[in-house]
Protein backbone atom coordinates (compact mmCIF):
# COMPACT_ATOMS: atom_id res chain seq x y z
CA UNK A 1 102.77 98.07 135.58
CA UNK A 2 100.92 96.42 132.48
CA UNK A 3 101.26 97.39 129.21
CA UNK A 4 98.33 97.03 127.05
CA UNK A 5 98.02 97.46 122.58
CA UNK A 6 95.66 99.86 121.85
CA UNK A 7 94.77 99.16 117.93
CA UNK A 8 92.93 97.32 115.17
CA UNK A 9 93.81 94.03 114.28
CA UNK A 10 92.66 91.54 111.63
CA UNK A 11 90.13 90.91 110.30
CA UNK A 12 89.57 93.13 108.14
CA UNK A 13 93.42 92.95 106.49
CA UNK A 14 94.91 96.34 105.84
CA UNK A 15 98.33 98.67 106.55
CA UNK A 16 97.17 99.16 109.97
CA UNK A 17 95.68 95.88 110.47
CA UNK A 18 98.62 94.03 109.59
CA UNK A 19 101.36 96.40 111.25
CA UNK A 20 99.26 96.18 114.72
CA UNK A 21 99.53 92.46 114.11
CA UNK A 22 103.27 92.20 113.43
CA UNK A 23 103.81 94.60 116.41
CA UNK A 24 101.85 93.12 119.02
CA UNK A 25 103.68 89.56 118.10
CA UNK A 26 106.81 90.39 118.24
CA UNK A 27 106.36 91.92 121.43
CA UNK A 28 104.60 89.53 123.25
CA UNK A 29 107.54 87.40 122.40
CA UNK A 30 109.37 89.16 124.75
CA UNK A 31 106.81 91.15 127.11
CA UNK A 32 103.33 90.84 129.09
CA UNK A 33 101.10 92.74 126.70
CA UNK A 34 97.60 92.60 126.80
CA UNK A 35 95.06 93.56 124.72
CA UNK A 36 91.17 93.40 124.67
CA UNK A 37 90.20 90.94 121.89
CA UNK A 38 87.47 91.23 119.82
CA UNK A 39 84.15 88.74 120.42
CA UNK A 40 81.87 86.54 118.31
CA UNK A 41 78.31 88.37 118.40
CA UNK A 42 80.06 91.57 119.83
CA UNK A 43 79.63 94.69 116.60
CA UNK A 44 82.97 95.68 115.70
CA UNK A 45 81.85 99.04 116.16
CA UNK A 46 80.86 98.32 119.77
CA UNK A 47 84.31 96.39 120.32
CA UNK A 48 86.25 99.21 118.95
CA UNK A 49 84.94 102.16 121.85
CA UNK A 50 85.25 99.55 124.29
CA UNK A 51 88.95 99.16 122.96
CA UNK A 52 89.21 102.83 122.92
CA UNK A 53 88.14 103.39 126.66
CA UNK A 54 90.86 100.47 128.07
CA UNK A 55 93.29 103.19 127.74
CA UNK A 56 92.01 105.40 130.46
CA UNK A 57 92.63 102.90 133.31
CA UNK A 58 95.41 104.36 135.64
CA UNK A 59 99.00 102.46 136.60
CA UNK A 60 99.36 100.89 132.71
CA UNK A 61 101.74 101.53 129.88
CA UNK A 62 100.13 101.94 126.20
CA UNK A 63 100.86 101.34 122.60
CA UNK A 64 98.81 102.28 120.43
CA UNK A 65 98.63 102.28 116.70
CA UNK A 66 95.42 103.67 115.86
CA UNK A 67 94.43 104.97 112.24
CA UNK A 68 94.32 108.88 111.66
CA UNK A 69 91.66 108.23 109.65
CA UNK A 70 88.10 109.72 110.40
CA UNK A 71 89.87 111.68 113.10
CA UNK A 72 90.52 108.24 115.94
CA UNK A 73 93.85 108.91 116.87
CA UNK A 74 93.39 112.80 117.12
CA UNK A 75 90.54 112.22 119.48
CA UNK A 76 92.81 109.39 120.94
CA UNK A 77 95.44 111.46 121.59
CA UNK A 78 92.97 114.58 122.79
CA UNK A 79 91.32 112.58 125.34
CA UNK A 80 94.94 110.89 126.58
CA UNK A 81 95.68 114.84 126.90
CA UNK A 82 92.95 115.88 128.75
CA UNK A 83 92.18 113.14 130.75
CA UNK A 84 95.10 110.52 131.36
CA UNK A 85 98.42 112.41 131.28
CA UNK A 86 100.60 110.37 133.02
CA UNK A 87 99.26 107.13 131.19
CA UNK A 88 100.31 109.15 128.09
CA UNK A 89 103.88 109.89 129.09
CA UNK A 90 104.47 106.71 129.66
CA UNK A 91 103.49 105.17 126.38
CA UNK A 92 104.30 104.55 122.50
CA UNK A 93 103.01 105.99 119.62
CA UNK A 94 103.25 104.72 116.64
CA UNK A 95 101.95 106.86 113.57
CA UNK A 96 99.64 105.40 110.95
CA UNK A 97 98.55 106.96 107.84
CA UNK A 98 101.04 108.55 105.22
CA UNK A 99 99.49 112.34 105.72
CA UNK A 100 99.42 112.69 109.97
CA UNK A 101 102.89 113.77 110.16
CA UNK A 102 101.80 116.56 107.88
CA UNK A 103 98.78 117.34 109.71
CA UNK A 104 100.45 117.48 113.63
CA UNK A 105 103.22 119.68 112.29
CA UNK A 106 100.54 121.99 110.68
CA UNK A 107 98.75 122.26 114.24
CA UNK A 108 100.42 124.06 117.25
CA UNK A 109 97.64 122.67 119.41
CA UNK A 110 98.58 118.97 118.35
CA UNK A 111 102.94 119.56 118.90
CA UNK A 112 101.82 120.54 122.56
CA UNK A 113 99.75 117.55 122.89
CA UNK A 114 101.80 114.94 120.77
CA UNK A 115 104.73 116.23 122.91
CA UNK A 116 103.64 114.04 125.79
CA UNK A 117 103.94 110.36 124.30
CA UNK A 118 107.13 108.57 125.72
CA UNK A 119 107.79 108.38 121.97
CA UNK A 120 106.15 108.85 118.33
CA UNK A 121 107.44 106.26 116.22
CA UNK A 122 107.31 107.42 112.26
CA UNK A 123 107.82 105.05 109.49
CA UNK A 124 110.06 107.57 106.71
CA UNK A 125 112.85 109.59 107.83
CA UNK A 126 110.83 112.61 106.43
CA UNK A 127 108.22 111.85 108.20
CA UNK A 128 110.58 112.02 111.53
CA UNK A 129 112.08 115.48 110.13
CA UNK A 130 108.51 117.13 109.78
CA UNK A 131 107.83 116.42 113.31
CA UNK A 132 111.34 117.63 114.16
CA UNK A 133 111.49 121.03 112.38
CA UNK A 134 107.83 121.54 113.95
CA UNK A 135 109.68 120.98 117.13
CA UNK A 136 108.70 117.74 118.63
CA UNK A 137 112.08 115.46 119.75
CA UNK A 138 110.24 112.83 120.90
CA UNK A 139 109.97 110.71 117.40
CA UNK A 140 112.13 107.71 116.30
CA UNK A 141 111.41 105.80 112.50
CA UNK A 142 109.90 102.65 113.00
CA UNK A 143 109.35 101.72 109.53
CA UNK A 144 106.48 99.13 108.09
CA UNK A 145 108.55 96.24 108.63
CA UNK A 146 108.25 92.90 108.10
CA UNK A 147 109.28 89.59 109.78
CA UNK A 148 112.04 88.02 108.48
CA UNK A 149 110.67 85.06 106.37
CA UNK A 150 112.03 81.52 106.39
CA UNK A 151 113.87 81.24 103.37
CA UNK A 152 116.07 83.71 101.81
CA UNK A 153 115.19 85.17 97.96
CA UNK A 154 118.12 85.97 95.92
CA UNK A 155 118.24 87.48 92.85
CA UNK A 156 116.68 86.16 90.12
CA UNK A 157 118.39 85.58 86.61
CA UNK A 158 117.66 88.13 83.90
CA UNK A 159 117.90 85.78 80.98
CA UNK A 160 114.09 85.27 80.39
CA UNK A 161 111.17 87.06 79.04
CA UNK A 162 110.60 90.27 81.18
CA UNK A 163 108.18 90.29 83.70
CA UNK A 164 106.16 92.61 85.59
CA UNK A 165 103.48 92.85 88.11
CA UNK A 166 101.19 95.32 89.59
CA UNK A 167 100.30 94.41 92.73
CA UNK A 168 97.47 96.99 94.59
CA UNK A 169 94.35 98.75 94.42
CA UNK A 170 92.92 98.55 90.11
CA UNK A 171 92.47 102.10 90.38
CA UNK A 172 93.62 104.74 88.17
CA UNK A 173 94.57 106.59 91.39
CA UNK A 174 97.28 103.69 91.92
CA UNK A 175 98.48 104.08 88.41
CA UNK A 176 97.23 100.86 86.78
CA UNK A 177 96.02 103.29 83.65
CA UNK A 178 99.14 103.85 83.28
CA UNK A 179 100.76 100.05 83.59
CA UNK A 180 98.10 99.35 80.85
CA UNK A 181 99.40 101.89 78.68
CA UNK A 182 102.52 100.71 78.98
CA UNK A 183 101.82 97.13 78.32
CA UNK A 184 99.80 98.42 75.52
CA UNK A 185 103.55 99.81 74.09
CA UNK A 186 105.42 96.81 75.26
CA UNK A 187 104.10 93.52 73.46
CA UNK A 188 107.03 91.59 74.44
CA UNK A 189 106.77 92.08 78.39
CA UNK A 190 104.36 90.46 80.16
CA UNK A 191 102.21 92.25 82.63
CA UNK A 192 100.31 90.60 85.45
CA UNK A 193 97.54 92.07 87.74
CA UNK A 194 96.73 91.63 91.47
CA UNK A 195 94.38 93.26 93.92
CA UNK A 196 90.67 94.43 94.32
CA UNK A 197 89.19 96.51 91.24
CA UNK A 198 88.04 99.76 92.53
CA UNK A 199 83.54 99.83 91.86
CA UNK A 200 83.03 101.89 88.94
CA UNK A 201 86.50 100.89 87.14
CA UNK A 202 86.00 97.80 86.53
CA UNK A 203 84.22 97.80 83.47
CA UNK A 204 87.12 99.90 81.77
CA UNK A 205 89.91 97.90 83.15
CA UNK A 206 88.17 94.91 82.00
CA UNK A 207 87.85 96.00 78.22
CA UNK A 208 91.21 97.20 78.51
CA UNK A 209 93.07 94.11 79.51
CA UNK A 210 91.12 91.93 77.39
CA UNK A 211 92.65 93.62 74.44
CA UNK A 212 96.03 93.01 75.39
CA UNK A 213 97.14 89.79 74.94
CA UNK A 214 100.60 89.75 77.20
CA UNK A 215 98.50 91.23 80.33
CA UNK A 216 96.16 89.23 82.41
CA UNK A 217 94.66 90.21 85.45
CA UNK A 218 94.68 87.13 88.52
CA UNK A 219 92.18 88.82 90.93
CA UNK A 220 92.68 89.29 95.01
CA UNK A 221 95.75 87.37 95.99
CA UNK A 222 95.28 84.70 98.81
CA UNK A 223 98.08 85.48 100.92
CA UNK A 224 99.00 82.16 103.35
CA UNK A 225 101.91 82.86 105.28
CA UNK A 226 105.24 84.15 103.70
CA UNK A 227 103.87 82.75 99.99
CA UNK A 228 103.61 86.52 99.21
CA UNK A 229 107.27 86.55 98.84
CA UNK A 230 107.53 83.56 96.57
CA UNK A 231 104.67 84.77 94.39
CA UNK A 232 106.68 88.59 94.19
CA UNK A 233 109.78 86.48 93.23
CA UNK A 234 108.58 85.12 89.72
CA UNK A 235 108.50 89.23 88.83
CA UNK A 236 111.35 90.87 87.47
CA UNK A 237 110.13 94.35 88.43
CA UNK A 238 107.16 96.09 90.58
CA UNK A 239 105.07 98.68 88.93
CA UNK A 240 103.58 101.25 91.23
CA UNK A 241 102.94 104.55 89.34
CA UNK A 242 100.63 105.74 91.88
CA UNK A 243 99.76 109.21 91.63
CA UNK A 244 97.34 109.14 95.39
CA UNK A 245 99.35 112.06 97.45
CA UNK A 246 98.41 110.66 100.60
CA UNK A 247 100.03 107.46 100.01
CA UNK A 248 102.08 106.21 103.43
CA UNK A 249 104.82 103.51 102.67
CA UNK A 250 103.13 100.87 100.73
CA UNK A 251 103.54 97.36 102.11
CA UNK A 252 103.86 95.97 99.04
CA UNK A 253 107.35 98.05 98.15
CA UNK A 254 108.67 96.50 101.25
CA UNK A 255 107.66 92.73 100.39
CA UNK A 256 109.11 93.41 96.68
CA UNK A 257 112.35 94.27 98.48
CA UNK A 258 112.41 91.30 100.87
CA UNK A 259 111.84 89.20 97.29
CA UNK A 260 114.61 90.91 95.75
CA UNK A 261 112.50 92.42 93.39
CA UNK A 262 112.68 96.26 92.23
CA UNK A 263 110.20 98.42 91.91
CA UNK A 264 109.83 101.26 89.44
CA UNK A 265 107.35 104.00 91.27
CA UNK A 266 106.23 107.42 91.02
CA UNK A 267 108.24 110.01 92.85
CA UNK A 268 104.86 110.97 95.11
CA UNK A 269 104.78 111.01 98.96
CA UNK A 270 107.61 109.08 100.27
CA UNK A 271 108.43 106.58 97.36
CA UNK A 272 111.70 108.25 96.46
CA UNK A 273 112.91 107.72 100.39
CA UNK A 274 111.50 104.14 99.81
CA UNK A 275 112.64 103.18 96.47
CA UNK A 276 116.76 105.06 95.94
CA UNK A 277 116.50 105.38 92.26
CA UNK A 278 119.48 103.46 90.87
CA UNK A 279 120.08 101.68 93.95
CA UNK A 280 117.07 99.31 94.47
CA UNK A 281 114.03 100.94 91.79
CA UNK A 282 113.89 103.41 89.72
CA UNK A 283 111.81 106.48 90.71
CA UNK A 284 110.28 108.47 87.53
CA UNK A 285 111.06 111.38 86.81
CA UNK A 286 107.82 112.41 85.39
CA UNK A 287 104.45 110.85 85.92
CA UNK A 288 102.99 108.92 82.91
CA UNK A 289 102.42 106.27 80.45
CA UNK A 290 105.56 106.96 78.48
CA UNK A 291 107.97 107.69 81.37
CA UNK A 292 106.83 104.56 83.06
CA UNK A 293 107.19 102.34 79.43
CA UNK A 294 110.32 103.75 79.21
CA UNK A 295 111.32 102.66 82.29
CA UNK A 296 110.30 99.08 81.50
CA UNK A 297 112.09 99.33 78.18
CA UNK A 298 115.82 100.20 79.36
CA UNK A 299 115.75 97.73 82.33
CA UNK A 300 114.45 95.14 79.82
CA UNK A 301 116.94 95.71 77.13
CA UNK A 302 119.80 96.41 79.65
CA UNK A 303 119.82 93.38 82.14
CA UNK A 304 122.91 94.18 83.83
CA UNK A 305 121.34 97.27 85.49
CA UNK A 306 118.11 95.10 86.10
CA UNK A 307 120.58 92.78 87.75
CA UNK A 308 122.15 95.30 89.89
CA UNK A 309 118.72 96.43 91.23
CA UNK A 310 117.48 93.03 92.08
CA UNK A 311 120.33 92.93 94.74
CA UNK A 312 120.24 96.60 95.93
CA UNK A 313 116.55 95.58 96.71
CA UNK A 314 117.81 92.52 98.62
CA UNK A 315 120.14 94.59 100.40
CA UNK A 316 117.77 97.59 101.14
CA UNK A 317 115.56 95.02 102.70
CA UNK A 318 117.62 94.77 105.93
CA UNK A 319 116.14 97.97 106.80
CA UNK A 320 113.11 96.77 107.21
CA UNK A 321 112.63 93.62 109.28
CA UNK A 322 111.30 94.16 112.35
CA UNK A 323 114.05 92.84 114.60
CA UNK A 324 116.35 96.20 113.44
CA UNK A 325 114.34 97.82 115.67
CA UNK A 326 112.50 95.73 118.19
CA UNK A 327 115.31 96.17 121.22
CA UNK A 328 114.41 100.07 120.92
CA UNK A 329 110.75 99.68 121.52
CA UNK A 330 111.19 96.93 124.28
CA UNK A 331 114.02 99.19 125.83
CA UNK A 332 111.40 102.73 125.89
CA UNK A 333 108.40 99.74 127.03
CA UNK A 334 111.03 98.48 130.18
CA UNK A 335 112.81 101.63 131.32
């Protein structure tokens, strides 16, 4: 019986992008898996339905890790229903998208369908809960993992000037208002800024940051193979005040870990499952500039504690490298 990826893969580079990437990998390491690649001259568009309707062929064994947004895996999963139960009983599902956990517990019609996947993989143990208490038992956490990278990153030393980076979305939806604010408090912490500026903030952000002389902002960063983690590593903390509701599990809190750097975050979504406050980040307790330069301020005078996290984030990291949980997913693919 074949087993064939249903999903997007890069180009363009994104959460789902990148975990359909990892996935299909790792398992092709171990397994035939096919998948139908995408072709110079083809539309994407055009590539994607013809990707869609690959899963409707009889005698095969699917996984498929298709976005929730715009409504693909619903219809995905209604057409699998309708038209290709047995293919669907046999195959993997792995959730993407911080809010569809939410939105199949919320829908009687979706438990009844959802209930026929092999398994629905979840990345947050609230996540799997939600889907539980609705009454689904078919769900394991898969979390968004990471391959292990090359070299290990220990701890930094705490000795220098304090360091931190924002590393998303410039949007004030993400928080980086508020990591300006704070940098606008703290004069003797640097600040550094990665990621796309979101149109029609841009202007603000710019006038902003060029009045603050120990923030600068870097632009997109050019990730070539693991040199993510080395870049996270100069950082003595991660700022993510995001205040976006629909926020899944951010890739970026799980590459901070893997460079044993912690994160200080907003306690939205599923950051406080993500980030244990005390352990491996600290998760604030209220929303805002001051809460968040707070934050900054007792780590920075008190680098003991800032110590302490740097290794509970190195720790907390072994939770998320893919190889945890491959043997699962090849064992549900096999049996």
């Amino acid at each position: 019986m074949k087993i064939r990826y249903i999903g997007k893969f890069p180009p363009p580079y994104g959460g789902v992008t990148i975990k359909n990437k990892l996935l299909y990998q790792e398992l092709s390491g171990h397994i035939p898996i096919i998948r139908l690649k995408e072709r110079k001259g083809i539309p994407s568009f055009l590539h994607q339905i013809a990707n869609f309707m690959t899963a409707f062929f009889k005698n095969q064994r699917l996984v498929i890790g298709i976005s929730s947004r715009g409504g693909k895996s619903k219809l995905m999963t209604d057409m699998l229903y309708y038209l290709n139960r047995r293919v669907m009983q046999e195959s993997l599902y792995f959730m993407m998208g911080g809010t569809e956990a939410n939105d199949v517990a919320q829908d009687k019609n979706a438990i009844c369908q959802y209930s026929h996947y092999k398994t629905i993989f979840v990345e947050t143990r609230r996540m799997e809960q939600c889907l539980i208490d609705a009454g689904l038992q078919n769900v394991s956490v898969f979390p968004n993992c990471r391959k292990r990278p090359g070299r290990e990153y220990s701890p930094a030393e705490t000795g220098r000037q304090m360091r931190c980076v924002f590393f998303s979305l410039i949007s004030p939806d993400k928080g980086s208002d508020l990591v300006l604010e704070a940098a606008k408090a703290l004069p003797d912490v640097l600040f550094d800024f990665y990621g796309h500026i979101e149109p029609g903030y841009e202007e603000p952000f710019r006038k902003q940051i060029d009045g603050l002389p120990n923030a600068v902002y870097h632009g997109l960063f050019k990730t070539e193979g693991e040199n993510v983690y080395d870049k996270l590593h100069e950082y003595d903390l991660l700022l993510l005040p995001t205040k976006c509701k629909t926020e899944g599990v951010p890739g970026v809190l799980v590459e901070a870990k893997i460079a044993a750097v912690p994160a200080v975050v907003s306690d939205i979504a599923y950051n406080a499952e993500i980030i244990e406050d005390g352990r491996n980040g600290t998760v604030l307790s209220s929303n805002d500039a001051a809460a968040l330069t707070q934050a900054i301020a007792r780590l920075d005078a008190d680098r003991e504690t800032l110590y302490h996290l740097k290794t509970g984030a190195k720790t907390s990291a072994e939770q998320y490298y893919i190889e945890t949980y491959l043997p699962e997913i090849l064992n549900k693919l096999e049996e």
